[in-house]
Every structure is written in C-alpha cells, then in structure tokens.
PDB file of N, CA and C in Angstrom:
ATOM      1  N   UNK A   1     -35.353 -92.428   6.969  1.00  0.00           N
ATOM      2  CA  UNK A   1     -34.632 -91.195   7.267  1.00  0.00           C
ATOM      3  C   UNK A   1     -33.132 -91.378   7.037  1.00  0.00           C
ATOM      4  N   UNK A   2     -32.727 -92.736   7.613  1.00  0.00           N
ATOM      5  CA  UNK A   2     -31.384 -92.568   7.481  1.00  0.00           C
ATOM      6  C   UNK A   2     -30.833 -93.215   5.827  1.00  0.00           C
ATOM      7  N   UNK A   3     -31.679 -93.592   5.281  1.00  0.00           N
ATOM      8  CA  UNK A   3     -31.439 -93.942   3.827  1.00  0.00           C
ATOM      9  C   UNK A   3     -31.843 -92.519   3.199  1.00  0.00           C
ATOM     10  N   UNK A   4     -32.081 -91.711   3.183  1.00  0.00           N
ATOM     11  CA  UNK A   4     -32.221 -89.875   2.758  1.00  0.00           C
ATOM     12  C   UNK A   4     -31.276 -89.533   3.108  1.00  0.00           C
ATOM     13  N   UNK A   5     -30.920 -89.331   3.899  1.00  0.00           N
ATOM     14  CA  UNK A   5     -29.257 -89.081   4.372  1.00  0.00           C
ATOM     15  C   UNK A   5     -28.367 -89.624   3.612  1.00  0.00           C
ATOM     16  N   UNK A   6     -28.407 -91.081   3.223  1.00  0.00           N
ATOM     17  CA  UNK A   6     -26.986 -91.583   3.002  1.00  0.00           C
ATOM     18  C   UNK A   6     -27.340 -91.120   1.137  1.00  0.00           C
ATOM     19  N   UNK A   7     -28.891 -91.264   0.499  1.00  0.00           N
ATOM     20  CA  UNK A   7     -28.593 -90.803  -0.410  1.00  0.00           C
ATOM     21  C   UNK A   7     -27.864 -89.366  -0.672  1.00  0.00           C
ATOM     22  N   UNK A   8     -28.348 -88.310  -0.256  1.00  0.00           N
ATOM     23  CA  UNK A   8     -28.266 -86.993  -0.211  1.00  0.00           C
ATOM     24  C   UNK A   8     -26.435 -86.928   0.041  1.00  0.00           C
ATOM     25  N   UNK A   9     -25.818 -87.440   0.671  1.00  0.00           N
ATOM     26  CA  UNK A   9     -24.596 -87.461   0.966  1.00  0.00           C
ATOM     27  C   UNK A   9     -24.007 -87.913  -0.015  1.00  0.00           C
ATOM     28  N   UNK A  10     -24.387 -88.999  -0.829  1.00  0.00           N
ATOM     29  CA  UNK A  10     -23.637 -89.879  -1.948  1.00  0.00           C
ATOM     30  C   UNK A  10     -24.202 -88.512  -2.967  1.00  0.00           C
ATOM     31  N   UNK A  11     -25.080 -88.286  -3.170  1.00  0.00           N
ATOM     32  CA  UNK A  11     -25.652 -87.060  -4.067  1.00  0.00           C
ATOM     33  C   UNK A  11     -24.396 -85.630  -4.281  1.00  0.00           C
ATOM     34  N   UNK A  12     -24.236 -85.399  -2.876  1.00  0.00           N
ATOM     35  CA  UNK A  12     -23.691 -84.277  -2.632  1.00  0.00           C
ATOM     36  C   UNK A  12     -22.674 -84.688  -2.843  1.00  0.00           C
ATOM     37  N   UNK A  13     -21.939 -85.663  -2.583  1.00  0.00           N
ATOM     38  CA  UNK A  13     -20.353 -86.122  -2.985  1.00  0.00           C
ATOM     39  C   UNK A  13     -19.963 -86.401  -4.784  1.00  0.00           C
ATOM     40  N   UNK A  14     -21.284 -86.959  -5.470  1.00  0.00           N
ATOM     41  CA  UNK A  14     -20.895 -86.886  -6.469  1.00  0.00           C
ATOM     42  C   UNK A  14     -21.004 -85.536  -7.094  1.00  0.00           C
ATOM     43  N   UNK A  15     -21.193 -84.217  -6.908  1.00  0.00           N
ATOM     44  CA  UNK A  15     -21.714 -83.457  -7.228  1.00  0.00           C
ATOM     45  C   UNK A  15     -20.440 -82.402  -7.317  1.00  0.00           C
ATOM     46  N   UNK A  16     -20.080 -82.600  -5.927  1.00  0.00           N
ATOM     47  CA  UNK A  16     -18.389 -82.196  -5.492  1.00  0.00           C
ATOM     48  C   UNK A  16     -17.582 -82.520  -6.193  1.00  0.00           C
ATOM     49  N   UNK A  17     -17.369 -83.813  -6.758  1.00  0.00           N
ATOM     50  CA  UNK A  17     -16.689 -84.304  -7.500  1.00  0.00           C
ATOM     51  C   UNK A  17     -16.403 -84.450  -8.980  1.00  0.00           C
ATOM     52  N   UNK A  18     -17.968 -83.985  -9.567  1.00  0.00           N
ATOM     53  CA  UNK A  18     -17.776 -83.515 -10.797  1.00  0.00           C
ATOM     54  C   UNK A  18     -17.627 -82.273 -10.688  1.00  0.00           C
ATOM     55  N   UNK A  19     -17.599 -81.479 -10.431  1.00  0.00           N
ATOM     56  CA  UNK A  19     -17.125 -80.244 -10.274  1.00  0.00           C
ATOM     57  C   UNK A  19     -16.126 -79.825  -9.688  1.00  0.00           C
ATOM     58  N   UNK A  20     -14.592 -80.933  -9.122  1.00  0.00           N
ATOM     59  CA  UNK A  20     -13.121 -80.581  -8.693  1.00  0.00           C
ATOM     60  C   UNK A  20     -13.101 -81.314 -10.504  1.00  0.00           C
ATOM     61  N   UNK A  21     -13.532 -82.233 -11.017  1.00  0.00           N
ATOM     62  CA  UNK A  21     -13.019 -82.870 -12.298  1.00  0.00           C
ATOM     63  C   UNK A  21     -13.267 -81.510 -13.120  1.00  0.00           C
ATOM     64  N   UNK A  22     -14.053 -81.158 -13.327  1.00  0.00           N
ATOM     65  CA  UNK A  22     -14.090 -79.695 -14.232  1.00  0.00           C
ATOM     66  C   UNK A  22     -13.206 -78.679 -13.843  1.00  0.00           C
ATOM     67  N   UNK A  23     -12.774 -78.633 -12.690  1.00  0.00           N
ATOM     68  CA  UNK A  23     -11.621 -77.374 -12.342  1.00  0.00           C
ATOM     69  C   UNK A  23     -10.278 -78.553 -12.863  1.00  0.00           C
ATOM     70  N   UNK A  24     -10.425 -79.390 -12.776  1.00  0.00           N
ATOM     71  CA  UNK A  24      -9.253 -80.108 -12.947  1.00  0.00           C
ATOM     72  C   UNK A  24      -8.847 -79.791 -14.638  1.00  0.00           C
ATOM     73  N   UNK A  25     -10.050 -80.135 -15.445  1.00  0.00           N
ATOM     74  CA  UNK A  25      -9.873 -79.866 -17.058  1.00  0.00           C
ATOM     75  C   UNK A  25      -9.838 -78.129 -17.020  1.00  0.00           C
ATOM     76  N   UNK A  26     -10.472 -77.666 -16.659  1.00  0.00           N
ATOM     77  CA  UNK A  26     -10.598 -76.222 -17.287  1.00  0.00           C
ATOM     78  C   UNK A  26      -8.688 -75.804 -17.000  1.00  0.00           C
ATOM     79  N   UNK A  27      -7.958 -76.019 -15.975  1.00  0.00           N
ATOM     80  CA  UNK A  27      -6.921 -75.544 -15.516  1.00  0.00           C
ATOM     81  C   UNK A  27      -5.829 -76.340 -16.462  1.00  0.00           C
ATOM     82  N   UNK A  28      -6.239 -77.823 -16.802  1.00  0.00           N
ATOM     83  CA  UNK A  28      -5.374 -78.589 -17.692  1.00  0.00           C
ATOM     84  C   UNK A  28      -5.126 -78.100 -19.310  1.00  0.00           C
ATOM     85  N   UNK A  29      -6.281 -77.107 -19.542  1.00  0.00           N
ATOM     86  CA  UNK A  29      -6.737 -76.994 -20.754  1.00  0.00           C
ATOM     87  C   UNK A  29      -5.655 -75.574 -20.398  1.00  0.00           C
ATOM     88  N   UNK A  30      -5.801 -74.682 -19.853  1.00  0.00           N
ATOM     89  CA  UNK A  30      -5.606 -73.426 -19.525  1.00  0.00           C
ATOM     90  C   UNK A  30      -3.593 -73.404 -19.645  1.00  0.00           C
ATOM     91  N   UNK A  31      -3.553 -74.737 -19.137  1.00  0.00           N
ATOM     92  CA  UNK A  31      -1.830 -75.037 -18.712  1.00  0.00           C
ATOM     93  C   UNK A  31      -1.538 -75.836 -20.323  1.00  0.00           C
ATOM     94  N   UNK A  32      -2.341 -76.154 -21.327  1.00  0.00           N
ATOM     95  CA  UNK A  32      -1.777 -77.127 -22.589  1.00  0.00           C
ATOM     96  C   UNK A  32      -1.637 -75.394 -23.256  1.00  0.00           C
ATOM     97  N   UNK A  33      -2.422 -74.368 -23.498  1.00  0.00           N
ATOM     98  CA  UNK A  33      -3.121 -73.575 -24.082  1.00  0.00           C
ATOM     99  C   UNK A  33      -1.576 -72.946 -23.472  1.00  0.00           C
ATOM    100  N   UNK A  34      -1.606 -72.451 -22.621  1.00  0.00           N
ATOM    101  CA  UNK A  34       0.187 -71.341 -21.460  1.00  0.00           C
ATOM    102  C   UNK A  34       1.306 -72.193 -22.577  1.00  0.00           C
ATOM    103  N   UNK A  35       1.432 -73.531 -22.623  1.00  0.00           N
ATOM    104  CA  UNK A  35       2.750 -74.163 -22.761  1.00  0.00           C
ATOM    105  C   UNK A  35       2.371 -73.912 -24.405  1.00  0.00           C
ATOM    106  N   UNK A  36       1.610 -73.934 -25.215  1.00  0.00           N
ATOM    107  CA  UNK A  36       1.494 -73.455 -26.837  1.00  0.00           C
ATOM    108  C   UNK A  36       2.202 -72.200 -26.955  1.00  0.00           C
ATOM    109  N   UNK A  37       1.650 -71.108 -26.530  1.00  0.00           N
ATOM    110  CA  UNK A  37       2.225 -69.692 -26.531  1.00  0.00           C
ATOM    111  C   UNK A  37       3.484 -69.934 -25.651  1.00  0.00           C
ATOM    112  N   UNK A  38       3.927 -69.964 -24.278  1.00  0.00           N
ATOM    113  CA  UNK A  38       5.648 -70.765 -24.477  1.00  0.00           C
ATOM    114  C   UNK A  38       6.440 -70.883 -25.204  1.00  0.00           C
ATOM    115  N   UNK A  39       6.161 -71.778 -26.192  1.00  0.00           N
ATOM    116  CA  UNK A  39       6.720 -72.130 -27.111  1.00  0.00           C
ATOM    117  C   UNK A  39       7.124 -71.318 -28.456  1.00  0.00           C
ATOM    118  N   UNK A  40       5.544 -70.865 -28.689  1.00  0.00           N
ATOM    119  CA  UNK A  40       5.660 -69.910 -29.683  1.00  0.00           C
ATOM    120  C   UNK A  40       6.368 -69.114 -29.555  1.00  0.00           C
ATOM    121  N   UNK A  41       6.374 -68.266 -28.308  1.00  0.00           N
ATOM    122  CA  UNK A  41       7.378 -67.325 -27.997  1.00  0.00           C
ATOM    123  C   UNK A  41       8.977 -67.908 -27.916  1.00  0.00           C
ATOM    124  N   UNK A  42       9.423 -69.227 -27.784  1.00  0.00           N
ATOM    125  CA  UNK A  42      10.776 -69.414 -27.660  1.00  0.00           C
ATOM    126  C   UNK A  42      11.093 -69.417 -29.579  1.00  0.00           C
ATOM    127  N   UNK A  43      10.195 -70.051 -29.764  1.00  0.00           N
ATOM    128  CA  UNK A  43      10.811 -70.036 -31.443  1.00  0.00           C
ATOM    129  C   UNK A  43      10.881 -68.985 -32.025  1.00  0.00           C
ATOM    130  N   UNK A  44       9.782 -67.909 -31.522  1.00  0.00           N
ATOM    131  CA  UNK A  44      10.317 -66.743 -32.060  1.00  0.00           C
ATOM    132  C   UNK A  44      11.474 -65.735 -31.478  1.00  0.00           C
ATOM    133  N   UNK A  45      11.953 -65.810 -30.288  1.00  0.00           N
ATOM    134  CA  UNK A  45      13.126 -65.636 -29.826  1.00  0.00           C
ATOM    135  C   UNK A  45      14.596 -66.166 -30.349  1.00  0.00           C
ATOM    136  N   UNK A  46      13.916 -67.675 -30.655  1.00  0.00           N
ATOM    137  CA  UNK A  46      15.548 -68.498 -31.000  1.00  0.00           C
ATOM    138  C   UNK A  46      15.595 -67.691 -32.487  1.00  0.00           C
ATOM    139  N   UNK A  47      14.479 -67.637 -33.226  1.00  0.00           N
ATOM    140  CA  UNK A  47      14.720 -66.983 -34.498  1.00  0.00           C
ATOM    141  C   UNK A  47      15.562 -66.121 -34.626  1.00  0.00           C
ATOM    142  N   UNK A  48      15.063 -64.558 -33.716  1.00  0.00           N
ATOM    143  CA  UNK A  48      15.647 -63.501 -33.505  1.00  0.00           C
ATOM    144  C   UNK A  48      16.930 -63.191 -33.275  1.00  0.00           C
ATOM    145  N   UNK A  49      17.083 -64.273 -32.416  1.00  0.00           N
ATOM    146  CA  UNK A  49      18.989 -64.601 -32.183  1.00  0.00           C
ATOM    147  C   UNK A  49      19.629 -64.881 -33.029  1.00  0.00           C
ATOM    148  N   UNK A  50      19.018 -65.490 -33.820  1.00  0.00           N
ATOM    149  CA  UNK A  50      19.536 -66.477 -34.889  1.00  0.00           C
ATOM    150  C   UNK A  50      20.052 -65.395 -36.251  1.00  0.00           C
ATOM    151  N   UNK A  51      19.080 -64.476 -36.280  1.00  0.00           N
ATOM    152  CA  UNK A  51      18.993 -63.989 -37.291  1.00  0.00           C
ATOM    153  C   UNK A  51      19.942 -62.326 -36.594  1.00  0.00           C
ATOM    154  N   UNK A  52      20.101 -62.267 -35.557  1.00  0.00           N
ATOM    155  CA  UNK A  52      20.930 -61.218 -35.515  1.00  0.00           C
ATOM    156  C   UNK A  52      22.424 -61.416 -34.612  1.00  0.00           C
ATOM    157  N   UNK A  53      22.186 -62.975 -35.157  1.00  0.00           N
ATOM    158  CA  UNK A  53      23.996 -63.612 -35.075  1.00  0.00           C
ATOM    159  C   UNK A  53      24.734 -63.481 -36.436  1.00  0.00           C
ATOM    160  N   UNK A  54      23.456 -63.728 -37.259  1.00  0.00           N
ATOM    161  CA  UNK A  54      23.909 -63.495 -38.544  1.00  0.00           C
ATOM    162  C   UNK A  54      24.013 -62.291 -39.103  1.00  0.00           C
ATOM    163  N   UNK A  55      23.596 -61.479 -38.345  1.00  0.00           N
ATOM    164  CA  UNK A  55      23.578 -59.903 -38.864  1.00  0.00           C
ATOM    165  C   UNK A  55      25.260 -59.727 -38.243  1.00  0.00           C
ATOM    166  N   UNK A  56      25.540 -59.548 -37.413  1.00  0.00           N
ATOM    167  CA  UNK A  56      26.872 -59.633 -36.641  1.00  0.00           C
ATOM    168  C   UNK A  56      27.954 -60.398 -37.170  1.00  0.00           C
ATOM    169  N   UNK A  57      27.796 -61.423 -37.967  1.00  0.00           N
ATOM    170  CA  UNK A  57      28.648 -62.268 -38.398  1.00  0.00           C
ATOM    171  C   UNK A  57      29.093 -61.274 -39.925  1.00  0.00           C
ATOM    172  N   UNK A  58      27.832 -60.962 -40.850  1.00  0.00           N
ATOM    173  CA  UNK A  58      27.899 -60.154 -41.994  1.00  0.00           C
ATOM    174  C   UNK A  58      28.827 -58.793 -41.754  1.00  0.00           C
ATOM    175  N   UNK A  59      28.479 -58.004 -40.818  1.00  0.00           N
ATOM    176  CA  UNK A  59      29.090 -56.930 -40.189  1.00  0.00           C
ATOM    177  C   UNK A  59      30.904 -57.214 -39.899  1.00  0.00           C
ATOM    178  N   UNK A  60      30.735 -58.074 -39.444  1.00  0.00           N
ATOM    179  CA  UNK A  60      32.055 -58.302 -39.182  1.00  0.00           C
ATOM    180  C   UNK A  60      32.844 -58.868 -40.264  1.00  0.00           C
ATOM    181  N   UNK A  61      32.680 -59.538 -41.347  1.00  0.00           N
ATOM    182  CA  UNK A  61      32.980 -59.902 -42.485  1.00  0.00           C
ATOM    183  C   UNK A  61      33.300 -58.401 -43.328  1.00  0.00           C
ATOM    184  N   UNK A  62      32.359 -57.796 -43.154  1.00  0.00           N
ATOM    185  CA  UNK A  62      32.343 -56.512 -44.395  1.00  0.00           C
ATOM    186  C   UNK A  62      33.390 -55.609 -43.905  1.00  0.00           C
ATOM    187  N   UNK A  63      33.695 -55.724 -42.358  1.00  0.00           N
ATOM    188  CA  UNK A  63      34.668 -54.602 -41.747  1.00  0.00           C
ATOM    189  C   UNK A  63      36.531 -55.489 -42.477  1.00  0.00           C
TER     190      UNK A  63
END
C-alpha cells in the first residue's frame, strides 16, 4: 500500500512537471516570437525617421 502511494506520488510529480516544462517552452517560444516582431517594428520605425529626416533636410535645401 504504501509503495502505491509513493509510486502514484512520484507519478503525479513527474506529470506536474512535464507539464510546468511545456508552459515553460510554449511562453519561451511565445516571448522569442514578441521580441522578432519588436524588432521588426523598430527597424521599420528607424527607417521611417530616417527617411523623413531626409525628406526635411531636401525641403530645407530647396527653400
């Protein structure tokens, strides 16, 4: 009886535990996947700046 127990407990603990490791990847994956688009979005921002510093710079040249 008490060796059913201690299996069932070691059972249930590993069971728990692969399944905080899967919330652990699914959320790691979820946070690599957030910081891609991040990014994407800063480069296309720095672009935008970039390109309408230079619009401003032309403008001011032509005046």
């Amino acid at each position: 009886m008490v060796l059913k127990v201690a299996v069932l407990s070691m059972f249930i603990s590993c069971v728990a535990f692969a399944i905080a490791l899967r919330i652990v990847l699914v959320v790691n994956k979820a946070m690599s996947e957030t910081r891609l688009i991040m990014n994407r979005i800063d480069k296309e921002a720095d672009r935008m700046i970039s390109e309408t510093r230079m619009r401003s710079k032309q403008g001011k040249e032509g005046e």
